[in-house]
C-alpha atoms as a PDB file:
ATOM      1  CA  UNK A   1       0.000   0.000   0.000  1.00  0.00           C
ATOM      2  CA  UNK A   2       0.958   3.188  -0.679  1.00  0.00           C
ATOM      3  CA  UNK A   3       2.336   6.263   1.584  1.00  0.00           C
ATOM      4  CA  UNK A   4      -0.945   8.238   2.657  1.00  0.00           C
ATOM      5  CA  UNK A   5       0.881  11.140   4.014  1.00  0.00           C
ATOM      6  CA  UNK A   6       2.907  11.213   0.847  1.00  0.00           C
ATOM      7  CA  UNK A   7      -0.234  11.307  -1.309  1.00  0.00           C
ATOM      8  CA  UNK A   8      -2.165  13.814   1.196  1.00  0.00           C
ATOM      9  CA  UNK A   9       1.278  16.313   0.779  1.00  0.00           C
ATOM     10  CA  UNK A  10       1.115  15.619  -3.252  1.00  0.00           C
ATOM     11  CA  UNK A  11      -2.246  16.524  -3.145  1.00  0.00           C
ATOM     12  CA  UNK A  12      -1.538  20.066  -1.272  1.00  0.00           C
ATOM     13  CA  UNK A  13       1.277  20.587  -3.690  1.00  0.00           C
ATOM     14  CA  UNK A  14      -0.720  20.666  -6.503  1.00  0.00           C
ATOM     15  CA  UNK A  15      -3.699  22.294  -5.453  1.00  0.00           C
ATOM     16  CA  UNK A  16      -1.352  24.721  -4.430  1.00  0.00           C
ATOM     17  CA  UNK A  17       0.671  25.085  -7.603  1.00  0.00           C
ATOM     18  CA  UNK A  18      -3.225  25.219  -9.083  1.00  0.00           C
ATOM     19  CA  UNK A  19      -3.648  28.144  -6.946  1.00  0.00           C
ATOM     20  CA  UNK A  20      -0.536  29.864  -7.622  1.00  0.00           C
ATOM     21  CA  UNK A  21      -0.981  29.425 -11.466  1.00  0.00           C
ATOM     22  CA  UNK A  22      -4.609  30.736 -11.520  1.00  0.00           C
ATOM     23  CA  UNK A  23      -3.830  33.989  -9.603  1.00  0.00           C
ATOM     24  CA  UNK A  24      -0.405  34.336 -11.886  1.00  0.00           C
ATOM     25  CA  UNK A  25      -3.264  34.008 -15.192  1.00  0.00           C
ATOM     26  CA  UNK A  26      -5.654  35.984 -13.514  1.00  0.00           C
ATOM     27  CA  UNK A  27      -3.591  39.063 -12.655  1.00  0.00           C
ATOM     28  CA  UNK A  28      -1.729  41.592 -14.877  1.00  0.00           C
ATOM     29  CA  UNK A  29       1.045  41.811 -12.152  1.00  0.00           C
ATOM     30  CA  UNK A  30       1.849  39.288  -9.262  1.00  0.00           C
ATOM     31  CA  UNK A  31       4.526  39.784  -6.992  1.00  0.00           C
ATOM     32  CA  UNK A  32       5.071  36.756  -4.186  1.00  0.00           C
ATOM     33  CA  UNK A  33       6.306  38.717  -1.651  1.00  0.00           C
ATOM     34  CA  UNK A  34       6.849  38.952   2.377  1.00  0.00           C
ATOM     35  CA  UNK A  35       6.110  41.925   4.336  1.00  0.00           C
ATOM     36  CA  UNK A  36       9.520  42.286   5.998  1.00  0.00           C
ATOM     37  CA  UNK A  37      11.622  42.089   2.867  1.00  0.00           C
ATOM     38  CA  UNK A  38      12.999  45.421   1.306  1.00  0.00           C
ATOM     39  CA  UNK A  39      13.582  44.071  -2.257  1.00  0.00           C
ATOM     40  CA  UNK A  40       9.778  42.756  -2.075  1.00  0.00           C
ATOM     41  CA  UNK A  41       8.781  46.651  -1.005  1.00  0.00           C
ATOM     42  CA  UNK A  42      11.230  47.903  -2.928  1.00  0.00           C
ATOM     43  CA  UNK A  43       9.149  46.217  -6.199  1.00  0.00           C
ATOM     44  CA  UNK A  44       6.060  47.052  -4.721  1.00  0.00           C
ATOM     45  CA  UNK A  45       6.817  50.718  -4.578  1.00  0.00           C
ATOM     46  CA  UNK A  46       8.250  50.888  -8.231  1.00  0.00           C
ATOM     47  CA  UNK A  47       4.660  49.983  -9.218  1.00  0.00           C
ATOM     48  CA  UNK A  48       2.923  52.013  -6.886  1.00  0.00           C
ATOM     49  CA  UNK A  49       5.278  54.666  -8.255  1.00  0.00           C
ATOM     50  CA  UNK A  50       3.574  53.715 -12.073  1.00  0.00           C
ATOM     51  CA  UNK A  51       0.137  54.165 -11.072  1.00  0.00           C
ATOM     52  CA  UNK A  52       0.305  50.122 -12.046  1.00  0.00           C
ATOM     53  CA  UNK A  53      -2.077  47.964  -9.796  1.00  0.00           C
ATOM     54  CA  UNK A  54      -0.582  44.602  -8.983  1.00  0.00           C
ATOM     55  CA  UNK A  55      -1.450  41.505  -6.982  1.00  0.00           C
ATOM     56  CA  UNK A  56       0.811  40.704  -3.453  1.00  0.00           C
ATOM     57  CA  UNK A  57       1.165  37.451  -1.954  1.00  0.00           C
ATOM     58  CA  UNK A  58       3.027  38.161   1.112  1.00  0.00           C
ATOM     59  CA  UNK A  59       3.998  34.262   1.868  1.00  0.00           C
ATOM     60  CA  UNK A  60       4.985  35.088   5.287  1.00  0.00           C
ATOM     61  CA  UNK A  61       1.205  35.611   6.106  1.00  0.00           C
ATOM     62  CA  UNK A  62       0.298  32.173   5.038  1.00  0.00           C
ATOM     63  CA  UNK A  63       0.853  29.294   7.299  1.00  0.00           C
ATOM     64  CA  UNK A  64       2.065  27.188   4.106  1.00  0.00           C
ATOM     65  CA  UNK A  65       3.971  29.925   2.811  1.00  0.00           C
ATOM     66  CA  UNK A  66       6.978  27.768   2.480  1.00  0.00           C
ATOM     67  CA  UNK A  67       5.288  25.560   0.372  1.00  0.00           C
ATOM     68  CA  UNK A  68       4.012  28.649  -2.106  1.00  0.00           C
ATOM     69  CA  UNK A  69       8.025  28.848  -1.968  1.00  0.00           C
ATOM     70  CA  UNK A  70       8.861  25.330  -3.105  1.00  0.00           C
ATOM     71  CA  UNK A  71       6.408  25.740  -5.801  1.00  0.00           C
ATOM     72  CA  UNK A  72       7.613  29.195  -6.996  1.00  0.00           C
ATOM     73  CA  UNK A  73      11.148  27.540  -6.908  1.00  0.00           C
ATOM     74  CA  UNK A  74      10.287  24.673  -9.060  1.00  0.00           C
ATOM     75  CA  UNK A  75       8.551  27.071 -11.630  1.00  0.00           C
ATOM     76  CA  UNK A  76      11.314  29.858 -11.461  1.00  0.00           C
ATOM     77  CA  UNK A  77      14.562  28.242 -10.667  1.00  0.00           C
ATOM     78  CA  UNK A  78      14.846  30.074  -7.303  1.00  0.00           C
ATOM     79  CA  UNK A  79      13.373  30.847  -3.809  1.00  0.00           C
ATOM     80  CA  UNK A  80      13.673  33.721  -3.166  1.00  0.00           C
ATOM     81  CA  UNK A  81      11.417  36.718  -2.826  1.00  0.00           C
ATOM     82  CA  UNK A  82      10.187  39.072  -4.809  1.00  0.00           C
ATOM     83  CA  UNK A  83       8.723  36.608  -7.464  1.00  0.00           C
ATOM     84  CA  UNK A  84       7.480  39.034 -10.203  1.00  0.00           C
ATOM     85  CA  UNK A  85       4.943  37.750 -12.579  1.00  0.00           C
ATOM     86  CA  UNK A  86       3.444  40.010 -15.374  1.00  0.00           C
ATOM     87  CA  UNK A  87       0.861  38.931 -17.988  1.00  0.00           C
ATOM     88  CA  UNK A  88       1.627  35.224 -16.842  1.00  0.00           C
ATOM     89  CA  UNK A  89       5.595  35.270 -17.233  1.00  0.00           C
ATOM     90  CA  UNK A  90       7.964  35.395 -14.617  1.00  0.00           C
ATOM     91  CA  UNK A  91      10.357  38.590 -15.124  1.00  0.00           C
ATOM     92  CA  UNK A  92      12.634  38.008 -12.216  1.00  0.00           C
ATOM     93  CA  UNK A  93      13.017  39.373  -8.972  1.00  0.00           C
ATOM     94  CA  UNK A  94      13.576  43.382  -7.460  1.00  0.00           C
ATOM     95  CA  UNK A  95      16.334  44.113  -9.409  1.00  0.00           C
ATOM     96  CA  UNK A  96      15.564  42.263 -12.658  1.00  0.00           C
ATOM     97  CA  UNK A  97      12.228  44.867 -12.846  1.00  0.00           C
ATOM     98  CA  UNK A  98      14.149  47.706 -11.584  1.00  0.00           C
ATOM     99  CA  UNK A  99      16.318  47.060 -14.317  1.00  0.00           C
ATOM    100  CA  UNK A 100      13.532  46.476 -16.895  1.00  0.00           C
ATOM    101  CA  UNK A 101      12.016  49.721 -15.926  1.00  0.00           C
ATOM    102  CA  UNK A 102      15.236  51.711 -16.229  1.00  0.00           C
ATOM    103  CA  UNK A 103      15.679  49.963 -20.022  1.00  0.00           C
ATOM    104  CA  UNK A 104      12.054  51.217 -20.848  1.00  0.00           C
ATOM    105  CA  UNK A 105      10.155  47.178 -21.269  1.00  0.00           C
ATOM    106  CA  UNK A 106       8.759  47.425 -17.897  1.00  0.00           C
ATOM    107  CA  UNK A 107       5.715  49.316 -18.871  1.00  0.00           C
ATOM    108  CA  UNK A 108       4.804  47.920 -22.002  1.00  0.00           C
ATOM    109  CA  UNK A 109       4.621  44.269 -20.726  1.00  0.00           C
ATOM    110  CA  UNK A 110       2.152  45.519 -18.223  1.00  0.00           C
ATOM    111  CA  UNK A 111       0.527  47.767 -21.195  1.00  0.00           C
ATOM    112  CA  UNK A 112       0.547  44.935 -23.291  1.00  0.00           C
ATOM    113  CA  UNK A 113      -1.559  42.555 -20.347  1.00  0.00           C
ATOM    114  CA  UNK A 114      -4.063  45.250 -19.591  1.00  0.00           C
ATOM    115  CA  UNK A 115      -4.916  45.605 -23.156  1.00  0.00           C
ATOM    116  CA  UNK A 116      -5.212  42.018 -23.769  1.00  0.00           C
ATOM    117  CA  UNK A 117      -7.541  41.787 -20.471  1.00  0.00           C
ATOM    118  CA  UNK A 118      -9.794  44.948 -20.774  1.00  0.00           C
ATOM    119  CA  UNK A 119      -7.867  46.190 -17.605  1.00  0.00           C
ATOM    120  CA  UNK A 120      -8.686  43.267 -15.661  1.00  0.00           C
ATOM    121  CA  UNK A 121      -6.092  44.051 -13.289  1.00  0.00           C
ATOM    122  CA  UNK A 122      -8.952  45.291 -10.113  1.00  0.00           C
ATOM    123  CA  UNK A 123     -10.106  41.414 -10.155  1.00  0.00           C
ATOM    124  CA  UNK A 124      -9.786  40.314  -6.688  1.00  0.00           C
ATOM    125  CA  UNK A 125      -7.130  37.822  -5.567  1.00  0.00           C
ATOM    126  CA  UNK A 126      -8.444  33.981  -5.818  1.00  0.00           C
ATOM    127  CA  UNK A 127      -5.870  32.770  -2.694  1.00  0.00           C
ATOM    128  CA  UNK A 128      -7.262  32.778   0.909  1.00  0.00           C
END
């Protein structure tokens, strides 16, 4: 017979990676984020500073926030925070979008997302 805690956790994992996806597809602009981290507030302001509404996941005020972490890690190649998501792609962390704002693409993507979506981006978030 098989492991039931092993399925039970496999389970979790996906419906969390379900999760995760739908509110990356959902949103114009996701950052997975933690309240204490100044990269994370440092992204948040840059698109506060754009008049640009985005989507935070602050994983530090979920009690399986390390396992949004694994997840993020497995799609992204790392785990740590800011994860930036706009129009369904990862662009990288703090610096990766500071530096795609200074080059001028930063804007566009999101542009690009809220014409697509009709300016979908006030849709509330679908995690708890």
């Amino acid at each position: 017979m098989g492991n039931s805690t092993s399925a039970a956790t496999d389970f979790t994992n996906t419906a969390t990676a379900n999760q995760i996806k739908e509110t990356i597809s959902d949103h114009c602009v996701v950052i997975f984020s933690k309240t204490t981290c100044s990269y994370c507030n440092m992204a948040k302001k840059l698109f506060q500073d754009m008049n640009v509404n985005y989507t935070a996941i602050e994983l530090d005020m979920y009690e399986n926030g390390s396992q949004f972490q694994d997840i993020l890690h497995e799609m992204t190649g790392g785990r740590t925070v800011p994860r930036i998501f706009i129009n369904g792609n990862f662009v990288g962390g703090a610096t990766d979008t500071q530096r795609l704002h200074r080059e001028g693409k930063l804007l566009p993507l999101v542009h690009q997302c809220q014409i697509l979506r009709g300016e979908n981006s006030g849709k509330p978030c679908s995690l708890p």
